[in-house]
N, C-alpha and C. Protein backbone atom coordinates (compact mmCIF):
# COMPACT_ATOMS: atom_id res chain seq x y z
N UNK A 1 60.99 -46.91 11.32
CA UNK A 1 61.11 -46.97 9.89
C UNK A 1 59.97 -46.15 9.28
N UNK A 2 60.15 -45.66 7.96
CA UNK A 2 59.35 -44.52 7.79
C UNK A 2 58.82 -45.38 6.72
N UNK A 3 57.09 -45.19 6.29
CA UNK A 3 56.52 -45.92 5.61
C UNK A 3 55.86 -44.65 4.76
N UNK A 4 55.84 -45.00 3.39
CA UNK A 4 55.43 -44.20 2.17
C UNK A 4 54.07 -44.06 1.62
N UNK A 5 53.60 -45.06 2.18
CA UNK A 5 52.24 -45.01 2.03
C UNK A 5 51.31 -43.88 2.02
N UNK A 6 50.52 -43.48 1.16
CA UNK A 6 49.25 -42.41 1.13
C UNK A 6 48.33 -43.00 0.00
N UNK A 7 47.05 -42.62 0.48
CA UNK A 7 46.20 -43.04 -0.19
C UNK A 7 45.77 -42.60 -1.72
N UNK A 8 45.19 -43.41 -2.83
CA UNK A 8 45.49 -42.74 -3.95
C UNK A 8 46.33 -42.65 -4.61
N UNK A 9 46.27 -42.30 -6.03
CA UNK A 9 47.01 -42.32 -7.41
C UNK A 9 47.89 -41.29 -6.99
N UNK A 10 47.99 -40.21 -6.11
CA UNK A 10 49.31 -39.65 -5.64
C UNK A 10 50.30 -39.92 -5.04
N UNK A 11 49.69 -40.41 -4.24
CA UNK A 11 50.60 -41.26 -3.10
C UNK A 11 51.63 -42.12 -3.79
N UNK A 12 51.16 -43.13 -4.52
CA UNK A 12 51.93 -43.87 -5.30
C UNK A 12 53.15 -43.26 -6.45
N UNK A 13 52.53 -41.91 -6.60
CA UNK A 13 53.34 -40.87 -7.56
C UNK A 13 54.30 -40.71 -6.83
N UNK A 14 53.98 -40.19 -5.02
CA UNK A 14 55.31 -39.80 -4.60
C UNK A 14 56.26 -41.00 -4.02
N UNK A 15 55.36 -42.01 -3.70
CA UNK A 15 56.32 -43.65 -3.58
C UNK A 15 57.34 -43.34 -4.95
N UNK A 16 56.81 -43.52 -5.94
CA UNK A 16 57.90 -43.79 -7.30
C UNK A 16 58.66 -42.60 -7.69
N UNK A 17 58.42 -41.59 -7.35
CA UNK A 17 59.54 -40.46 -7.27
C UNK A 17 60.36 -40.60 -6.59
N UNK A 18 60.20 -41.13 -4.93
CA UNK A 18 61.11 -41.34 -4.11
C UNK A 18 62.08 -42.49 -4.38
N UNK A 19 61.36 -43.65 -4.71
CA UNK A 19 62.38 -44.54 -5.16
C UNK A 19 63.27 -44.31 -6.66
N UNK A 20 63.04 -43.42 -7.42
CA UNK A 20 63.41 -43.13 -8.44
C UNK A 20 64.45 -42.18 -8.22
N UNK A 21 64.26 -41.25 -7.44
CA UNK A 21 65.44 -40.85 -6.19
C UNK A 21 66.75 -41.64 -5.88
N UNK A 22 65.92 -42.53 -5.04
CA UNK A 22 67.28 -43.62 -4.52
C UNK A 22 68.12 -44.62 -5.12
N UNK A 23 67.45 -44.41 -6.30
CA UNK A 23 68.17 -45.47 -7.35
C UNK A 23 68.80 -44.97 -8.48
N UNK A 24 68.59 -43.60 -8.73
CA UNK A 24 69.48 -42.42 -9.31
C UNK A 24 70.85 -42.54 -8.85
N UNK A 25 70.28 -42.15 -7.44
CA UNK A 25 71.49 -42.06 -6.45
C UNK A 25 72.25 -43.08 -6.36
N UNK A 26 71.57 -44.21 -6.57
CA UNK A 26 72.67 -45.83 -5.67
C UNK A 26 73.81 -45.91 -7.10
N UNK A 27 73.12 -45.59 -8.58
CA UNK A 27 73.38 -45.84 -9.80
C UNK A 27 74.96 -45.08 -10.35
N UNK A 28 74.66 -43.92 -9.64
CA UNK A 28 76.27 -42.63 -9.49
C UNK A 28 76.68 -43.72 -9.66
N UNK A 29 78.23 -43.43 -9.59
CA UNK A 29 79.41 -43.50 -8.87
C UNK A 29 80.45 -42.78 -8.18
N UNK A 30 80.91 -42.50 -7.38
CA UNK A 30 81.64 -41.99 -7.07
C UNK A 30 83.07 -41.83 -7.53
N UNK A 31 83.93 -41.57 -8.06
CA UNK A 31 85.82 -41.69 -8.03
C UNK A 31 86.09 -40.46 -7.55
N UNK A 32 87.25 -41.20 -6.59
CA UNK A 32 87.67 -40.42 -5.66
C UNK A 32 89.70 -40.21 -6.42
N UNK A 33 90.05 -38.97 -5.97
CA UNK A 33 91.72 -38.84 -6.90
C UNK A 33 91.87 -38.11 -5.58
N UNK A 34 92.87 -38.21 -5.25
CA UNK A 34 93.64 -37.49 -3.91
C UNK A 34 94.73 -36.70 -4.70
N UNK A 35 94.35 -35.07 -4.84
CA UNK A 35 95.32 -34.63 -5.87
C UNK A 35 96.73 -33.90 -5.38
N UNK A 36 97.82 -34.84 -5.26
CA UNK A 36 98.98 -34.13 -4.14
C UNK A 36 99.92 -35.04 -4.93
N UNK A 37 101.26 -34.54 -4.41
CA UNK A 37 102.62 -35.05 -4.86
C UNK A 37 103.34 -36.46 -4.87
N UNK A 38 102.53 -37.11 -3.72
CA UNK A 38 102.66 -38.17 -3.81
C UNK A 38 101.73 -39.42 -4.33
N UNK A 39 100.86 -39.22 -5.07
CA UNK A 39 100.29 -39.83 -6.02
C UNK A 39 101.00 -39.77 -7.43
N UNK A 40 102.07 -41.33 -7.20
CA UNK A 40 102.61 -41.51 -8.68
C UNK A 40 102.24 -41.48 -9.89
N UNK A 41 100.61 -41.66 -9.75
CA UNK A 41 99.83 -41.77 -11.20
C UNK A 41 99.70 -40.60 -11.65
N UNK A 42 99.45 -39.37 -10.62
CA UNK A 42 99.46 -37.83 -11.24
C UNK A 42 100.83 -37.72 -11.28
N UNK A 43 101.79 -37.83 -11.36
CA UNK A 43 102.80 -37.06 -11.08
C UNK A 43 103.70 -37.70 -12.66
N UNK A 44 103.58 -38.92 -12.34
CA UNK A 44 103.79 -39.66 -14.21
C UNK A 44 103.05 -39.46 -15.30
N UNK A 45 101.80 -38.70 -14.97
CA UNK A 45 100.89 -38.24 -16.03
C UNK A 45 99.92 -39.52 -16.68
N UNK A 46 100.29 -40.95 -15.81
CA UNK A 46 99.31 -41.69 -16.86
C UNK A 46 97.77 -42.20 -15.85
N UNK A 47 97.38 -41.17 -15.00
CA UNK A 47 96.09 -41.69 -14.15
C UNK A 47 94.57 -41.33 -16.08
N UNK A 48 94.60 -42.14 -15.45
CA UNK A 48 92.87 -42.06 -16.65
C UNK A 48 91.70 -42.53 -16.18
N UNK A 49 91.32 -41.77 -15.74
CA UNK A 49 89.19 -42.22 -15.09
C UNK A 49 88.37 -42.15 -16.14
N UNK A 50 87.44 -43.43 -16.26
CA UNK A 50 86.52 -43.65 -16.98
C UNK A 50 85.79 -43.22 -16.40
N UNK A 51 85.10 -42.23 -17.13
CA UNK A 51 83.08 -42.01 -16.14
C UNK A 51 81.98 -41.75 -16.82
N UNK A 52 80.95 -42.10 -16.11
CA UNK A 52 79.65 -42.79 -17.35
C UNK A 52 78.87 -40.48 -16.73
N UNK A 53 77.89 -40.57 -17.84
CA UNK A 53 77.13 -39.63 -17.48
C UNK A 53 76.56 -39.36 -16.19
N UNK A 54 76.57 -38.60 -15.10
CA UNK A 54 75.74 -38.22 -13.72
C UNK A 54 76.84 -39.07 -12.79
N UNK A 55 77.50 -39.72 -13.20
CA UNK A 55 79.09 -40.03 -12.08
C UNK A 55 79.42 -38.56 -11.57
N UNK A 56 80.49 -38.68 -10.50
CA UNK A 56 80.62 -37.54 -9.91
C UNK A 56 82.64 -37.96 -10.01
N UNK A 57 83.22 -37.03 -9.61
CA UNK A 57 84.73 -36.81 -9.70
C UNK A 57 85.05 -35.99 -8.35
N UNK A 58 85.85 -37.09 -7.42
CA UNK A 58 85.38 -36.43 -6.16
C UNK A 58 87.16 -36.11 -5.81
N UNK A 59 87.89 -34.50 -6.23
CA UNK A 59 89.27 -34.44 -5.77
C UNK A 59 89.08 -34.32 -4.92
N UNK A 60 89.92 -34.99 -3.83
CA UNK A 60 90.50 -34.38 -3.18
C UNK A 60 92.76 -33.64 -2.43
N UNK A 61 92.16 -32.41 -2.17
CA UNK A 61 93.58 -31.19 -2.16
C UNK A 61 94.35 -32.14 -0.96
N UNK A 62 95.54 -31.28 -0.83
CA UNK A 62 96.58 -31.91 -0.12
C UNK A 62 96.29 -31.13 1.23
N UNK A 63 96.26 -32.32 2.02
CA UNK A 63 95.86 -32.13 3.73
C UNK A 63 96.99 -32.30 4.93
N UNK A 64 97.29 -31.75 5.83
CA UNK A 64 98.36 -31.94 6.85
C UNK A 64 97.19 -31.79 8.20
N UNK A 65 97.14 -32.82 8.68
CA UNK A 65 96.22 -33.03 9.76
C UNK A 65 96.03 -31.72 10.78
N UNK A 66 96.96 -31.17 10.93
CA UNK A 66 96.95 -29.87 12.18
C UNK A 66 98.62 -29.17 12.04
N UNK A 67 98.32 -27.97 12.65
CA UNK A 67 99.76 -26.86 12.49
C UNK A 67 101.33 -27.60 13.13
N UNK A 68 100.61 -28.53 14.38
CA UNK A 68 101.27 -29.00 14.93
C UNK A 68 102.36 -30.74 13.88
N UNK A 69 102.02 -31.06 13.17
CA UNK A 69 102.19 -31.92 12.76
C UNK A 69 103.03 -31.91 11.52
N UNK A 70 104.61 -32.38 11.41
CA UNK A 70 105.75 -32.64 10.96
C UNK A 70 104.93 -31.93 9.17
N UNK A 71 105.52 -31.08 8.75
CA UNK A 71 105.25 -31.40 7.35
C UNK A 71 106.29 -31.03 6.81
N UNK A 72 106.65 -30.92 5.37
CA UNK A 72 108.25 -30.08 4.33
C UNK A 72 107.73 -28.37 4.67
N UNK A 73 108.85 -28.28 4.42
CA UNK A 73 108.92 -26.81 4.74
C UNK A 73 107.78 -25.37 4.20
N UNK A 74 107.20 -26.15 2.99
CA UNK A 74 105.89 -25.51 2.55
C UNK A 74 104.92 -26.89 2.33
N UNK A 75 103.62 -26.24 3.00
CA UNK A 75 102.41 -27.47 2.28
C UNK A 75 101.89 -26.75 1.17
N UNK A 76 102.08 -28.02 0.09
CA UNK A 76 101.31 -27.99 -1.47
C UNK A 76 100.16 -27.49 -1.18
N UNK A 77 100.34 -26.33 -2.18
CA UNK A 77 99.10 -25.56 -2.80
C UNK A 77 99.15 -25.33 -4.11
N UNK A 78 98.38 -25.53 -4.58
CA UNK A 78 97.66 -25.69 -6.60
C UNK A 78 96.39 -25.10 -6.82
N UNK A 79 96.48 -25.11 -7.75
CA UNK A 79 95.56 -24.94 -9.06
C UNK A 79 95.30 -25.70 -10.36
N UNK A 80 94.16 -26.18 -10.00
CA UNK A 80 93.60 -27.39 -10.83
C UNK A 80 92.87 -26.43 -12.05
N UNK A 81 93.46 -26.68 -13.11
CA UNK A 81 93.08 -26.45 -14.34
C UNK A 81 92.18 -27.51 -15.35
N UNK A 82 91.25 -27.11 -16.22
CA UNK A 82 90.69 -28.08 -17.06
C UNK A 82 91.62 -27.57 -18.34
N UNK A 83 92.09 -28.38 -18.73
CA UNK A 83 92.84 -27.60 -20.17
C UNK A 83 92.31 -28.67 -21.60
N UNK A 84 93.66 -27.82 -22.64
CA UNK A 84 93.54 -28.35 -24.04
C UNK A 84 94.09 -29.46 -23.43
N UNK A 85 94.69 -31.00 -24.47
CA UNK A 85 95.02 -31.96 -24.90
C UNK A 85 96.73 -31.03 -25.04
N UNK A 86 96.67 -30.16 -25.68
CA UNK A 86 98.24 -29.98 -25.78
C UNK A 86 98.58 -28.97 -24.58
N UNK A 87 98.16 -28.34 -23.89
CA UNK A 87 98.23 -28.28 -22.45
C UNK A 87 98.74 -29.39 -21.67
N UNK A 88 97.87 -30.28 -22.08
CA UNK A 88 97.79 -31.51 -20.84
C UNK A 88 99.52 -32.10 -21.62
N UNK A 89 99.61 -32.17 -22.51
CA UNK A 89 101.10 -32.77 -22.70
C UNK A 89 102.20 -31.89 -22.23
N UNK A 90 102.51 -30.70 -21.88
CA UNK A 90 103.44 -29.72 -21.35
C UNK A 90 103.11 -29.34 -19.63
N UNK A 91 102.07 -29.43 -19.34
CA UNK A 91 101.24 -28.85 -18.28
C UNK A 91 102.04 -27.95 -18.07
N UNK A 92 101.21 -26.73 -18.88
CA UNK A 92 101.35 -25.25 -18.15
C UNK A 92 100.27 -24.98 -18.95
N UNK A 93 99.99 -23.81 -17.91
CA UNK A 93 98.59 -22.76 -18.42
C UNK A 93 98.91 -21.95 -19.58
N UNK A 94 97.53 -22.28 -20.09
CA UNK A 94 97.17 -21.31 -21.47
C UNK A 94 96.13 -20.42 -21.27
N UNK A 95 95.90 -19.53 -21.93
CA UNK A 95 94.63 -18.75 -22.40
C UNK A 95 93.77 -19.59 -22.17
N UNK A 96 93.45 -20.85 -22.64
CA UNK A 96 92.51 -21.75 -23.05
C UNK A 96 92.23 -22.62 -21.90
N UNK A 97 92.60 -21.91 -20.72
CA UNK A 97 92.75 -23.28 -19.76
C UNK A 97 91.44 -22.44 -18.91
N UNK A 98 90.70 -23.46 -18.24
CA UNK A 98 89.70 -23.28 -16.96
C UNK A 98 90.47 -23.16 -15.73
N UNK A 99 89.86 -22.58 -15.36
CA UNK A 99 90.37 -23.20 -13.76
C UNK A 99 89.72 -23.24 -12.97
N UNK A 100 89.18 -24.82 -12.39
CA UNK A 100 88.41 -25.41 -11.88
C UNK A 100 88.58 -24.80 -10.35
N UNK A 101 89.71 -25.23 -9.52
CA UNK A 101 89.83 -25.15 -7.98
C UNK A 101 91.20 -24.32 -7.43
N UNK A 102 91.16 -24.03 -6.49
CA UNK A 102 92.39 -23.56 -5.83
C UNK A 102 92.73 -24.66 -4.67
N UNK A 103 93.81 -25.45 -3.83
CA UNK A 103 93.75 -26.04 -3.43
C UNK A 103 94.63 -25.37 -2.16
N UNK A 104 93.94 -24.16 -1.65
CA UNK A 104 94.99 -23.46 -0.73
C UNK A 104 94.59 -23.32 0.34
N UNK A 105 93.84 -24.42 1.61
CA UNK A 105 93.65 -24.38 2.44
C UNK A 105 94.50 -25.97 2.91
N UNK A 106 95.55 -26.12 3.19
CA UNK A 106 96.37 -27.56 3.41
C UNK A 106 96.02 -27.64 4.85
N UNK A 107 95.23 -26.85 5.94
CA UNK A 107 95.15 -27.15 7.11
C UNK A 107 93.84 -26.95 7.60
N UNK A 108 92.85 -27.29 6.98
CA UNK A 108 91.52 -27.14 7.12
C UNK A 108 91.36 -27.89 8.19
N UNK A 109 90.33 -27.23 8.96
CA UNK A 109 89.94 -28.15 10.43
C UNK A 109 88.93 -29.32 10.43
N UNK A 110 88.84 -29.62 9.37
CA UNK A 110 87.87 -30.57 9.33
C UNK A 110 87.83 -32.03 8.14
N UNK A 111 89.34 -32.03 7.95
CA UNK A 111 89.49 -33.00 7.07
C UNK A 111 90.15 -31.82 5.33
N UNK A 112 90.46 -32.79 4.09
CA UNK A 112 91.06 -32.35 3.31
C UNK A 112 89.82 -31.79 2.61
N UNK A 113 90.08 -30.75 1.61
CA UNK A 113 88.74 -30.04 1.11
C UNK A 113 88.16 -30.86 -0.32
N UNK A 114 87.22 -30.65 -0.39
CA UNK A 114 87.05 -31.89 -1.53
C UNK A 114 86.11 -31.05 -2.69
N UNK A 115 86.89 -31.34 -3.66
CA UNK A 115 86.04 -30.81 -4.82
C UNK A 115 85.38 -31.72 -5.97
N UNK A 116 83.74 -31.39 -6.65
CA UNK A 116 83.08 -32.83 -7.07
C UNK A 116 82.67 -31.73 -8.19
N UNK A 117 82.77 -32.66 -9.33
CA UNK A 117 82.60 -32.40 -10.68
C UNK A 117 82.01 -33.78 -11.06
N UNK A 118 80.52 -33.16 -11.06
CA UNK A 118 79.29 -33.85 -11.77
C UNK A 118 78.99 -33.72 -13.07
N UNK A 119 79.66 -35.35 -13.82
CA UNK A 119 79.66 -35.76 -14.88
C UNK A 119 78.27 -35.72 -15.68
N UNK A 120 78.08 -34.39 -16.54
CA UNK A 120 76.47 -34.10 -16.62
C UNK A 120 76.86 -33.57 -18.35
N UNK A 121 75.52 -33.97 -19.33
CA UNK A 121 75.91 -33.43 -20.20
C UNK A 121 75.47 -31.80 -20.07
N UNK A 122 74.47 -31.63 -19.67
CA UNK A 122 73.52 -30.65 -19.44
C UNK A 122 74.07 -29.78 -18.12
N UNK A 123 74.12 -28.77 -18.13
CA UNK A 123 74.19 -28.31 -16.26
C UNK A 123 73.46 -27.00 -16.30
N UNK A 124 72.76 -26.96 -14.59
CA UNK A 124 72.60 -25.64 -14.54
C UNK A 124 73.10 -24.22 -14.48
N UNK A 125 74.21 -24.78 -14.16
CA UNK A 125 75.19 -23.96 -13.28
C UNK A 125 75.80 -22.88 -14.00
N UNK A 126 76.27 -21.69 -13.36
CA UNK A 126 76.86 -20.79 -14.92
C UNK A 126 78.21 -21.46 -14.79
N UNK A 127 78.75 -21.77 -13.64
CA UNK A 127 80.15 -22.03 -13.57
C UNK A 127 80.81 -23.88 -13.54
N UNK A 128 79.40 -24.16 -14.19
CA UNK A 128 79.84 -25.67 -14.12
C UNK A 128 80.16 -25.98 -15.47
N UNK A 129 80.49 -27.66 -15.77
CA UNK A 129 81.06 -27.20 -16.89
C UNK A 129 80.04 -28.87 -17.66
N UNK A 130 80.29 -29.01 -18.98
CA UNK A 130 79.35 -29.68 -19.86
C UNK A 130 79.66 -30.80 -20.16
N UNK A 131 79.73 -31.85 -19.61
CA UNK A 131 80.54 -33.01 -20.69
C UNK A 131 79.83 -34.07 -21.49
N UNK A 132 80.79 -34.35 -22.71
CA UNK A 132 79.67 -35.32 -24.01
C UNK A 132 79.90 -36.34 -24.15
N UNK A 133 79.87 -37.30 -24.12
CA UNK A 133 80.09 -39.26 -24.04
C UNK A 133 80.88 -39.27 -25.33
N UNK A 134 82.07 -39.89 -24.92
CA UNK A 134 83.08 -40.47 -26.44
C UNK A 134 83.98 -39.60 -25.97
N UNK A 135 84.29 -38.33 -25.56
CA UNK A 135 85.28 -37.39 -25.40
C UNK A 135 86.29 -37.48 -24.14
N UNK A 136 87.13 -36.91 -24.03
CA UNK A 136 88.67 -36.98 -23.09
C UNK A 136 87.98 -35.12 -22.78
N UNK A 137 88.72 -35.54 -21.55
CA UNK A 137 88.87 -34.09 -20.73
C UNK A 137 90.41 -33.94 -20.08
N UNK A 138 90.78 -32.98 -20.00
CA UNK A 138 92.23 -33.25 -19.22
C UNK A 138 92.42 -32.03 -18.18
N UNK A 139 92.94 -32.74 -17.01
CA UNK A 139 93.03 -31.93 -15.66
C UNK A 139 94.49 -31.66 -15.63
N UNK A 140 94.93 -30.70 -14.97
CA UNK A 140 96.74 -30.63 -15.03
C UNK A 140 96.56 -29.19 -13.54
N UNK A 141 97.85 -29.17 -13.33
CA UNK A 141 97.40 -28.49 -11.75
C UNK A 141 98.93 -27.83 -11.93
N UNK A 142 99.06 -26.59 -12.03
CA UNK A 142 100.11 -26.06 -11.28
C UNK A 142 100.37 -25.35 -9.40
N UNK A 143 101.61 -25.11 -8.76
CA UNK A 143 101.61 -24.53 -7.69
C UNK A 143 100.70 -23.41 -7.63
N UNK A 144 100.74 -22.63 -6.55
CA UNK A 144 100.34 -21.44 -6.25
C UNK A 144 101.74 -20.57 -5.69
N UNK A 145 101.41 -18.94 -6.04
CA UNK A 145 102.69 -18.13 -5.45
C UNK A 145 102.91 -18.91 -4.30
N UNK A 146 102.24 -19.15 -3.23
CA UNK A 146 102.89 -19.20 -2.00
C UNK A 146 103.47 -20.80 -1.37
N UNK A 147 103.21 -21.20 -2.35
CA UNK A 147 103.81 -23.19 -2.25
C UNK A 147 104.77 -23.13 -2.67
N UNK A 148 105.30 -24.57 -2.33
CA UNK A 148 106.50 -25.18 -3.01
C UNK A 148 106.77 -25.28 -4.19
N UNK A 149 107.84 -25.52 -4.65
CA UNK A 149 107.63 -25.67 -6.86
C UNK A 149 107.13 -27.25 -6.08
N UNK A 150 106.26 -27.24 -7.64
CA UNK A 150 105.80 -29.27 -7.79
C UNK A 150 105.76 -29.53 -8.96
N UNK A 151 105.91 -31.25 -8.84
CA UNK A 151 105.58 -31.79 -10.09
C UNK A 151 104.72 -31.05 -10.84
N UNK A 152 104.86 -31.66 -12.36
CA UNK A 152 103.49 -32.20 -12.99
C UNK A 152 102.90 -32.91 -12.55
N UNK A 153 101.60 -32.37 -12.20
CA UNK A 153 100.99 -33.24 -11.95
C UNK A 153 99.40 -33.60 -12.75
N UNK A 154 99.03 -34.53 -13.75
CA UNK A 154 97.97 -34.09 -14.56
C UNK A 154 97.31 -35.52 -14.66
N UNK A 155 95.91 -35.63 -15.05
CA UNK A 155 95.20 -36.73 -15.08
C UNK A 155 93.52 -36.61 -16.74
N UNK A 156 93.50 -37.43 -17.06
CA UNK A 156 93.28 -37.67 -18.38
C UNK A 156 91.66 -38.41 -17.61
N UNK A 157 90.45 -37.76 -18.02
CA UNK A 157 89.16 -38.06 -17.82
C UNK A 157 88.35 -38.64 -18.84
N UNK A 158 87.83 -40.03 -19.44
CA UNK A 158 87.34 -39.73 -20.65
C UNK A 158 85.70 -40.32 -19.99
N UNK A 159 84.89 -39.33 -20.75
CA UNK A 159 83.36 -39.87 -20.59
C UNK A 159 82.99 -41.19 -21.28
N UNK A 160 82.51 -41.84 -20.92
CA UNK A 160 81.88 -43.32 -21.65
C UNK A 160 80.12 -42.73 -22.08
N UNK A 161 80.11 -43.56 -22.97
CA UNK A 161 80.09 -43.61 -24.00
C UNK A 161 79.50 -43.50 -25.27
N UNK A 162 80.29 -43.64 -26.69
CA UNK A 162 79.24 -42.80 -27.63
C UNK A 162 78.25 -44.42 -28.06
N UNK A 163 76.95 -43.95 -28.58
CA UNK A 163 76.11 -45.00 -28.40
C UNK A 163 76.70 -46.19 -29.31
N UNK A 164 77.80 -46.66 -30.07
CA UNK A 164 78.44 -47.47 -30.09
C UNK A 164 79.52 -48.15 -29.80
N UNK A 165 80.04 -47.66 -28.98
CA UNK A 165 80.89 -47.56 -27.97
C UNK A 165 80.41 -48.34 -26.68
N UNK A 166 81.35 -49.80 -26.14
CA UNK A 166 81.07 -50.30 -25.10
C UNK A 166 81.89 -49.85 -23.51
N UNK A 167 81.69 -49.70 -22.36
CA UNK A 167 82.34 -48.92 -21.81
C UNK A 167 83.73 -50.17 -21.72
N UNK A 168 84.77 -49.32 -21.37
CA UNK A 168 86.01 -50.45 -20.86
C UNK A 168 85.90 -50.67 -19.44
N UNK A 169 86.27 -51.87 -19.17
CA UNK A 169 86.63 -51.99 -17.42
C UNK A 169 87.95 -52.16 -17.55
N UNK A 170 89.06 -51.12 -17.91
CA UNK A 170 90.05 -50.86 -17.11
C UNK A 170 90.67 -50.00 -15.37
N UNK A 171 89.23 -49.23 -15.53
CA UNK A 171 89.50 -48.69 -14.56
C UNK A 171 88.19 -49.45 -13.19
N UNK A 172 88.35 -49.80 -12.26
CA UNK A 172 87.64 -50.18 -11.40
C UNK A 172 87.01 -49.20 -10.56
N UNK A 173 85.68 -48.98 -10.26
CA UNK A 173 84.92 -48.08 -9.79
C UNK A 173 85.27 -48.37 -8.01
N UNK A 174 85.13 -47.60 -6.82
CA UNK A 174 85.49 -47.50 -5.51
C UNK A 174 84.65 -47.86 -5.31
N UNK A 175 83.18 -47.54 -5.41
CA UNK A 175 82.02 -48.21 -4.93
C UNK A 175 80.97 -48.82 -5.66
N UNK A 176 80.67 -49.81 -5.51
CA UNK A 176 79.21 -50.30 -6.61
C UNK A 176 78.25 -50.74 -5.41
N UNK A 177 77.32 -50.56 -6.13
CA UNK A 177 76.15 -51.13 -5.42
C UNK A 177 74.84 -51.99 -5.84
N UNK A 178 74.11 -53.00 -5.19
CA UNK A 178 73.56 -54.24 -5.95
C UNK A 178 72.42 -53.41 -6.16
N UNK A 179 71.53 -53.52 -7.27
CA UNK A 179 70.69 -52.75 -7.44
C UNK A 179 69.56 -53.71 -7.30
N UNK A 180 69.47 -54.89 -7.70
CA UNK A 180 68.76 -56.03 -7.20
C UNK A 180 68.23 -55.82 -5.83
N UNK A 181 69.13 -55.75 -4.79
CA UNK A 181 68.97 -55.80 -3.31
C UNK A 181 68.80 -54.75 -3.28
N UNK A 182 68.71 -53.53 -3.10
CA UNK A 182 68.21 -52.30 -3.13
C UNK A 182 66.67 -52.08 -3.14
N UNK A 183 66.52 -52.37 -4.78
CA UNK A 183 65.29 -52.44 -4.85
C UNK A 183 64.37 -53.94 -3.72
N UNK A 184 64.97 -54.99 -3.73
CA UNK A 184 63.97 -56.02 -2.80
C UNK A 184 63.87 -54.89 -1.46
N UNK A 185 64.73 -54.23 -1.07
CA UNK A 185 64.90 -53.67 0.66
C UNK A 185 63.55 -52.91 0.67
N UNK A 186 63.92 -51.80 -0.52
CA UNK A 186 62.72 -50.88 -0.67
C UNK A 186 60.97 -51.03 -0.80
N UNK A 187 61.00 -52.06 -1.99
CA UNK A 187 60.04 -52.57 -2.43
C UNK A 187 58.79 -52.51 -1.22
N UNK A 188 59.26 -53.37 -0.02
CA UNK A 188 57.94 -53.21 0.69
C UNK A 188 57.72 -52.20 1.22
N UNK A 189 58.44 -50.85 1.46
CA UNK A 189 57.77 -49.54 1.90
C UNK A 189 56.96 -48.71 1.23
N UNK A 190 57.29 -49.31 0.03
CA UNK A 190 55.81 -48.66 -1.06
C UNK A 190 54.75 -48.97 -1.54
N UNK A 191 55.01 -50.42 -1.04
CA UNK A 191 53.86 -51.09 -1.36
C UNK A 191 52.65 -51.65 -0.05
């Protein structure tokens, strides 16, 4: 077990950075969307993820385990768009639309490919994108030339929340974690 200890008003600086670290981290959340044809909630248009600021949005594309293995005559390939609100009610591309991912590797050797959109108001990134608490985002995905035709398939993101605004628990988070017990685990390696 690795102990944090160093002597001095630094030491203790980098104890509380580190734990300030891990409790950033424990605090995320993760949601996970498996974005393919047979997910009824995309395909009916009514999936809706709640997510707080620094949550993450973890798609993942449509996977066929190996070459060898039964699939329809083309494996789904898309394009995940961020669009308008009236986009998201027709799903088809506009001028106005992003486009977040391509989802055209269906036989990757190492599992399905996964794409994460970190719920940030701020970003560094040139190609990342900004989001503001109180607001809806909307995802919608058409084929690619070389796939099958597919559904609609589209999903409705809204950030939580504006500072009067309480969050809803309609949607249930995949993972939580006790932050209580976390911190007791930690506590004595820094001290």
């Amino acid at each position: 077990m690795v102990c944090l200890r160093a002597p001095g008003p630094a030491g203790a600086w980098k104890a509380a950075l580190v734990l300030l670290n891990i409790i950033s981290a424990v605090v995320a959340k993760r949601h996970v969307v498996y974005w393919n044809s047979t997910n009824t909630r995309l395909t009916a248009g009514d999936l809706t993820v709640q997510l707080n600021l620094n949550d993450y949005l973890d798609i993942y594309c449509p996977h066929y385990p190996d070459s060898r293995t039964p699939v329809p005559e083309q494996p789904e390939t898309l394009v995940l768009y961020l669009v308008e609100k009236e986009a998201f009610k027709g799903c088809v591309e506009t001028k106005k639309a992003v486009k977040r991912w391509e989802c055209n590797t269906p036989f990757a050797p190492f599992g399905p490919v996964r794409f994460s959109e970190k719920i940030q108001r701020f970003t560094p990134f040139s190609l990342g994108f900004e989001f503001l608490p109180g607001r809806h985002y909307y995802y919608s995905s058409l084929p690619t030339d070389e796939g099958p035709p597919l559904p609609c398939m589209k999903m409705r993101v809204t950030v939580c929340c504006e500072h009067k605004t309480k969050a809803r628990s309609s949607v249930v988070p995949l993972r939580t974690a006790s932050l209580p017990l976390l911190i007791s685990i930690l506590l004595p390696l820094v001290t």
